[in-house]
Protein backbone atom coordinates (compact mmCIF):
# COMPACT_ATOMS: atom_id res chain seq x y z
CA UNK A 1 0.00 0.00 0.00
CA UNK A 2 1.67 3.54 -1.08
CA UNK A 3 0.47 6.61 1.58
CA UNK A 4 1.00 9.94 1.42
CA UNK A 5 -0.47 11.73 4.34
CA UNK A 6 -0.31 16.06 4.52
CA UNK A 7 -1.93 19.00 6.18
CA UNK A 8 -2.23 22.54 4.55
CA UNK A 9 1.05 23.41 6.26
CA UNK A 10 2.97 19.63 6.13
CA UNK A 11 3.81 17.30 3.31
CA UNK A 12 5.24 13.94 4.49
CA UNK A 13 5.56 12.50 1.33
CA UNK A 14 4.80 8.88 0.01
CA UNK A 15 5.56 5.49 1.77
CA UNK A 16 5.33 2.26 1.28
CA UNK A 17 4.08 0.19 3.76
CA UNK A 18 3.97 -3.99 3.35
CA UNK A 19 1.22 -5.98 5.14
CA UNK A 20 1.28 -5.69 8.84
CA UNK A 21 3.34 -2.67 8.36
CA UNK A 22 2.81 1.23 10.40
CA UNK A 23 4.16 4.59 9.95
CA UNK A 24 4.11 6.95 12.78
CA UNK A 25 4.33 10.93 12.94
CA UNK A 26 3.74 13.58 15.37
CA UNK A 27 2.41 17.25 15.20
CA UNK A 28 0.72 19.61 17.51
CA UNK A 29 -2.34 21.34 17.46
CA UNK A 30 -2.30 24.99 16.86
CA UNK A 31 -3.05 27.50 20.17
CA UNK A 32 -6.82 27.63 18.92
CA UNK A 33 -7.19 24.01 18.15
CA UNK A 34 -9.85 23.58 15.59
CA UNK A 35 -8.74 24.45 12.00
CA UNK A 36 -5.54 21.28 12.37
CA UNK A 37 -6.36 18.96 9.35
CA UNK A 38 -3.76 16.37 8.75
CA UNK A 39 -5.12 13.84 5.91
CA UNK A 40 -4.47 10.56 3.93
CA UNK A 41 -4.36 9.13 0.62
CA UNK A 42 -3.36 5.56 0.25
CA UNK A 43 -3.38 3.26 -2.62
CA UNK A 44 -3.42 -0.44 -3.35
CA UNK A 45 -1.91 -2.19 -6.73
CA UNK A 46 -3.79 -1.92 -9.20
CA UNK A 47 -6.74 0.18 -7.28
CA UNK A 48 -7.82 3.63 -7.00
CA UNK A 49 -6.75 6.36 -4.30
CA UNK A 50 -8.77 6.69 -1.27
CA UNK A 51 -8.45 9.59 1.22
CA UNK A 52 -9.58 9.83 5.01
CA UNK A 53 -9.07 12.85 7.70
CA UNK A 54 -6.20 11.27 9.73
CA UNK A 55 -6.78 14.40 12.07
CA UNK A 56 -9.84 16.58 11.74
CA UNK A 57 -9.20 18.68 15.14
CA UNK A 58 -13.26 19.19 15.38
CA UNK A 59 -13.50 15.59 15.26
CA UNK A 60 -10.95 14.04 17.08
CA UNK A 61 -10.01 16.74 19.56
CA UNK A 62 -11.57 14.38 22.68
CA UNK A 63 -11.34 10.89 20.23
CA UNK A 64 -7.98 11.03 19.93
CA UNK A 65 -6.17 13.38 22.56
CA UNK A 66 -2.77 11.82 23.28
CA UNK A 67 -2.18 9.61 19.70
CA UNK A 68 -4.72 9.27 16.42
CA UNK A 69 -4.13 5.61 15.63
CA UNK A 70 -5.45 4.00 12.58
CA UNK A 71 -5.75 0.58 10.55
CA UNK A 72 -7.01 -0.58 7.44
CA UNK A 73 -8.00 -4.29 7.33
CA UNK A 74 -6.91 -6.67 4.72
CA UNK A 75 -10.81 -6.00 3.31
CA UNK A 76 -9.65 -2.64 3.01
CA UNK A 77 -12.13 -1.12 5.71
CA UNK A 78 -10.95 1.79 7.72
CA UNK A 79 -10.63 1.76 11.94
CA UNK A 80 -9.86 4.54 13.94
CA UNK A 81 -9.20 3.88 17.92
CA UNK A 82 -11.45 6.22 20.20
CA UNK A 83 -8.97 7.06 23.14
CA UNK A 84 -12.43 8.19 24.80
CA UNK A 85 -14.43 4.92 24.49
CA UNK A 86 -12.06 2.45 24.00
CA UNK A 87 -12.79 0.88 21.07
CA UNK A 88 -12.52 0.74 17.01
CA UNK A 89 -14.99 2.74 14.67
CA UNK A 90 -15.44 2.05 11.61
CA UNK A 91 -14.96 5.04 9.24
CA UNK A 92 -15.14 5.97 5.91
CA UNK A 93 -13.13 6.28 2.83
CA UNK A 94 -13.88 8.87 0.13
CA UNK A 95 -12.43 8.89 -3.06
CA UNK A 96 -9.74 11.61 -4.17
């Protein structure tokens, strides 16, 4: 799977990550709090690009306060772990 995650401010460029694989990156949010976007694109062989909010600060401010962690299943459905609750939600992709 190739990924390429950015914000308005941040590019991190593209990696390649092999099954069972993570990458890992830190930021902080912004004095105000609520205008930090950091997004996703990732791509399978052979498939189209699909993009997800990684870290949508109106979203995820209380879901995700000390570390935004995600997976993506080998039936390409997207998790994201909800510090608050304590469990995995399924999200949504959208297409780029």
């Amino acid at each position: 799977m190739t990924v390429h995650c950015l914000s308005k401010d941040d590019d991190l460029g593209y990696h390649t990550l092999e099954d069972g694989c993570e990458t890992t990156w830190s930021f902080s949010v912004n004095f105000l709090g609520y205008d930090v976007v950091f997004y996703c694109d990732v791509q399978w062989e052979g498939s189209d690009w699909k993009h997800f909010d990684v870290y949508d600060a109106g979203r995820d401010y209380h879901r995700c306060r000390s570390a935004c962690r995600w997976m993506i299943s080998k039936e390409g459905l997207l998790y994201g772990y909800n510090q608050e609750d304590g469990i995995w939600e399924l999200f949504p992709f959208t297409k780029t």
